[in-house]
C-alpha atoms as a PDB file:
ATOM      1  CA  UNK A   1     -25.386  22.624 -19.768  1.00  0.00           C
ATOM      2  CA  UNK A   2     -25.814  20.501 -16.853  1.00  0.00           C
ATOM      3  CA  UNK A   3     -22.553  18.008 -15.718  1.00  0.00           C
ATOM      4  CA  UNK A   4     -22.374  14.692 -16.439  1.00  0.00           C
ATOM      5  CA  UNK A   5     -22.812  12.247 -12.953  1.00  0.00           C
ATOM      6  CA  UNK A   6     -19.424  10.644 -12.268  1.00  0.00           C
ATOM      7  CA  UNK A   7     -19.053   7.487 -13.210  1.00  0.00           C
ATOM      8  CA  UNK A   8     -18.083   5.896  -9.302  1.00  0.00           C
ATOM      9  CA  UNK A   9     -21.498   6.483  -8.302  1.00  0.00           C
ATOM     10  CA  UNK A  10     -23.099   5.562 -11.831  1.00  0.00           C
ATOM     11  CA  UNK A  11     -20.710   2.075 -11.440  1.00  0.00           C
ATOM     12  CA  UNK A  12     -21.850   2.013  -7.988  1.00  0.00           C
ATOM     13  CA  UNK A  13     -25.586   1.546  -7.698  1.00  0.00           C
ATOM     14  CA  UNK A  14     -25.678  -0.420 -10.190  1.00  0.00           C
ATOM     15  CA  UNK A  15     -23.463  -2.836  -8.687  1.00  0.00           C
ATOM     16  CA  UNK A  16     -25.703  -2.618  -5.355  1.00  0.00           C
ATOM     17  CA  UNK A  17     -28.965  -3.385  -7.507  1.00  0.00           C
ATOM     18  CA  UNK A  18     -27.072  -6.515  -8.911  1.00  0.00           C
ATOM     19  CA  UNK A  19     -26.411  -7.079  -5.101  1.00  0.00           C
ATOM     20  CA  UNK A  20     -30.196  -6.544  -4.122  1.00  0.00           C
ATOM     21  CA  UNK A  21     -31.351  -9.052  -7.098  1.00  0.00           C
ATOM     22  CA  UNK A  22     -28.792 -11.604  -5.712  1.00  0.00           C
ATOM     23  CA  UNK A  23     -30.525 -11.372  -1.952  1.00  0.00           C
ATOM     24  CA  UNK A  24     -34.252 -10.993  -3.382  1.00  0.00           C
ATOM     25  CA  UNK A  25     -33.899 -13.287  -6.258  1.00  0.00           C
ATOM     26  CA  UNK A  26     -34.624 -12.520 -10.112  1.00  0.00           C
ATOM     27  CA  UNK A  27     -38.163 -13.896 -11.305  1.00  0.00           C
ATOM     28  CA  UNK A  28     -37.361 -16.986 -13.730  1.00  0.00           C
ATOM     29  CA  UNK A  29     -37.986 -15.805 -17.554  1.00  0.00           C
ATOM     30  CA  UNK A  30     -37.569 -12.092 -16.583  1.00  0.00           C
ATOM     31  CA  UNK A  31     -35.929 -10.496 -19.731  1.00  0.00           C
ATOM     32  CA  UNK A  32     -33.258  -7.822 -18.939  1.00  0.00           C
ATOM     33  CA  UNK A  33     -32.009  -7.197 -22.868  1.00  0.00           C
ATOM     34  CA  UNK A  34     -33.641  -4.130 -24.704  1.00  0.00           C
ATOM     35  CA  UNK A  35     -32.175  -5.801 -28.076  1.00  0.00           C
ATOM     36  CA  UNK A  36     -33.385  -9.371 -27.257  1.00  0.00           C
ATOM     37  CA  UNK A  37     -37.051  -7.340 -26.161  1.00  0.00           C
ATOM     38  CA  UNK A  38     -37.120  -5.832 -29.614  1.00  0.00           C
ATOM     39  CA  UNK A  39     -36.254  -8.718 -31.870  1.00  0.00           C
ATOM     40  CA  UNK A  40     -36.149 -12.048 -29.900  1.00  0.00           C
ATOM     41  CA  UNK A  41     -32.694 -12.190 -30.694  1.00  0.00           C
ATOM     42  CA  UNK A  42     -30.130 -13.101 -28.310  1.00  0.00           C
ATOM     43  CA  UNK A  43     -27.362 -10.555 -27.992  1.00  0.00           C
ATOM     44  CA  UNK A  44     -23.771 -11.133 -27.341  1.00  0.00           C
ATOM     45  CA  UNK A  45     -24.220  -9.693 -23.703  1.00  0.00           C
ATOM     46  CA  UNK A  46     -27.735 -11.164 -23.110  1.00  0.00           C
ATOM     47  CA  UNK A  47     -27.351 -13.206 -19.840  1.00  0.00           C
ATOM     48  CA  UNK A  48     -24.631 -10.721 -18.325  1.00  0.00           C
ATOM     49  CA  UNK A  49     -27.044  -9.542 -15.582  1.00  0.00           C
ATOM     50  CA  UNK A  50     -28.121 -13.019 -14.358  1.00  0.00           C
ATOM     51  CA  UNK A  51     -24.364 -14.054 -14.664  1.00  0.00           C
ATOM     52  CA  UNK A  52     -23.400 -11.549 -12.407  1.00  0.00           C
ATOM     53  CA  UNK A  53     -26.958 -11.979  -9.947  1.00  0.00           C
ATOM     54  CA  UNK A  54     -25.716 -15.555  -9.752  1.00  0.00           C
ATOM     55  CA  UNK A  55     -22.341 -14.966  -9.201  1.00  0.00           C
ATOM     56  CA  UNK A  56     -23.242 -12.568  -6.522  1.00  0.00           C
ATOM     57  CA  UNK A  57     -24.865 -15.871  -4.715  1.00  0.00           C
ATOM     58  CA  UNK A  58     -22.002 -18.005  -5.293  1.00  0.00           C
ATOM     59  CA  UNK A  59     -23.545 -20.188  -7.964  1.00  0.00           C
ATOM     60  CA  UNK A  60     -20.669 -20.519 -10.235  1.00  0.00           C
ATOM     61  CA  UNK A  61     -22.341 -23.262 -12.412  1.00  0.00           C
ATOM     62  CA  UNK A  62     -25.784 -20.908 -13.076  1.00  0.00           C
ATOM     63  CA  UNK A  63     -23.679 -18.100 -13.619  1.00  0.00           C
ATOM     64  CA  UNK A  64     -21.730 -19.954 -16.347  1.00  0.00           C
ATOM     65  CA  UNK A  65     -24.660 -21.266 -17.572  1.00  0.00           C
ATOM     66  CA  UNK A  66     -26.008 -17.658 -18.251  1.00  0.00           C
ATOM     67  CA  UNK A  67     -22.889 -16.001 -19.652  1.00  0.00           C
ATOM     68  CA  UNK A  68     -19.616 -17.255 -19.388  1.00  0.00           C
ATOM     69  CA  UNK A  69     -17.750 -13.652 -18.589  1.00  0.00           C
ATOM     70  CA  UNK A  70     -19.917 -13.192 -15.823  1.00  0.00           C
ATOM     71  CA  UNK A  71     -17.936 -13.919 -12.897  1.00  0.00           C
ATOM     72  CA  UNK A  72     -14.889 -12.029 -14.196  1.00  0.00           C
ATOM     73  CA  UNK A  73     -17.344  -8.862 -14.906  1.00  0.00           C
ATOM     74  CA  UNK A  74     -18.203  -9.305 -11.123  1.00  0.00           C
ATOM     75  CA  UNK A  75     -14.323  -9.668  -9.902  1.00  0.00           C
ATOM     76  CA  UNK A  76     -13.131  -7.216 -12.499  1.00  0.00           C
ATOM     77  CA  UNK A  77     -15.821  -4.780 -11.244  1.00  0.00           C
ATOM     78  CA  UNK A  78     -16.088  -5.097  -7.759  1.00  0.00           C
ATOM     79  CA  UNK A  79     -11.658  -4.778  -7.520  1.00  0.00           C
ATOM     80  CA  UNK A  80     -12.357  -1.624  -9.152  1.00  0.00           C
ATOM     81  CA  UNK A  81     -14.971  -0.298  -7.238  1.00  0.00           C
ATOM     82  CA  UNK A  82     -13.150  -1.530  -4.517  1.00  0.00           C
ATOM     83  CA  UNK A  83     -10.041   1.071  -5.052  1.00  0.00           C
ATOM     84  CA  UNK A  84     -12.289   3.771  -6.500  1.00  0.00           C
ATOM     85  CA  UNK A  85     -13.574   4.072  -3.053  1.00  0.00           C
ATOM     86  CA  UNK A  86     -10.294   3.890  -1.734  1.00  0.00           C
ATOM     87  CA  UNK A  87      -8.563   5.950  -3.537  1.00  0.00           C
ATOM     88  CA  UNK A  88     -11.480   8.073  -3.034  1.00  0.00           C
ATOM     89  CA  UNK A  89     -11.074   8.189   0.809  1.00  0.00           C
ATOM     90  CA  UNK A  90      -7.262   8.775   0.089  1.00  0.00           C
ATOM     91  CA  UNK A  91      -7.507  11.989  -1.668  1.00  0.00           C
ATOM     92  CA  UNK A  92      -6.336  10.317  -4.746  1.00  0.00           C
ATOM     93  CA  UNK A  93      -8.478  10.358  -7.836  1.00  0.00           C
ATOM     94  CA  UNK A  94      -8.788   7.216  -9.946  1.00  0.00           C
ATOM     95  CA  UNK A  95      -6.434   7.133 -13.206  1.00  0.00           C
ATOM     96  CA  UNK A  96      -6.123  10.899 -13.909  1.00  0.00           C
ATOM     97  CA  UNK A  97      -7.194  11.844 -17.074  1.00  0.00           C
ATOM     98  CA  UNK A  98      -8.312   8.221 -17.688  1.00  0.00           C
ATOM     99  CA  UNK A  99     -12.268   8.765 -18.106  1.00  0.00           C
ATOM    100  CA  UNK A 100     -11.468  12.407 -19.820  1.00  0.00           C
ATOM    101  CA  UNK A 101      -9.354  10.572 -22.939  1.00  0.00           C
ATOM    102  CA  UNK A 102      -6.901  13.309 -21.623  1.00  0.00           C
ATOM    103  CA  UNK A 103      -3.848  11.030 -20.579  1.00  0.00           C
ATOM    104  CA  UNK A 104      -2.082   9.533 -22.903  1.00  0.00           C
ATOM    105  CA  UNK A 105       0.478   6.774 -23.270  1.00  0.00           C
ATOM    106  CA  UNK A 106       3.403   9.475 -23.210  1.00  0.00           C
ATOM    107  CA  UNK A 107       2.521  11.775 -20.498  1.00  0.00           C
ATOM    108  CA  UNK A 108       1.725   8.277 -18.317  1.00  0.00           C
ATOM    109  CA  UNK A 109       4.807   7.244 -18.679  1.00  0.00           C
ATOM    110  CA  UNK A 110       6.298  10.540 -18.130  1.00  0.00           C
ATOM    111  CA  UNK A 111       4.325  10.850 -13.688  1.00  0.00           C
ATOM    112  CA  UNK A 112       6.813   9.842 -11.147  1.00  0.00           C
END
């Protein structure tokens, strides 16, 4: 059974593909949503990935015009992305036993 690909470098590129839509720009129309592709339905995410290409840019008021948790996707994201790769240069992996479902609220409580 081959390993699952960590989730850092999953997180990762597609962060830097937001990054390279941001410098190369996103055609106008372009649909990103498989749902909204299917049924012409709007989705409760549809407009995340322009929300966060905008944001990327610094156009707060295109952003929130797209999707209003945009920007906070892109600051929540990019913080942790930030100390994955620090912690990562540290020696220290990011919440152990976090992306396993091993820790729990006990033993969490229980680390020095």
């Amino acid at each position: 059974m081959n390993k699952p690909l960590p989730f850092f470098p999953v997180a990762l590129a597609a962060w830097l593909a937001c990054a390279a839509q941001a410098v190369l720009g996103i055609p106008e129309g372009l649909v990103l949503c498989p749902f909204r592709l299917v049924t012409g339905h709007r989705c409760p995410g549809c407009g995340m990935g322009h929300a966060v290409v905008h944001a990327m840019r610094g156009n707060w008021a295109e952003s929130l015009r797209h999707h209003p948790i945009g920007i906070a996707l892109l600051a929540v994201w990019t913080g942790w992305l930030l100390l994955e790769a620090s912690r990562y240069f540290f020696g220290a992996a990011f919440a152990p036993g976090f992306a396993s479902g091993r820790g729990t609220s006990s033993n969490v409580a229980s680390r020095p």
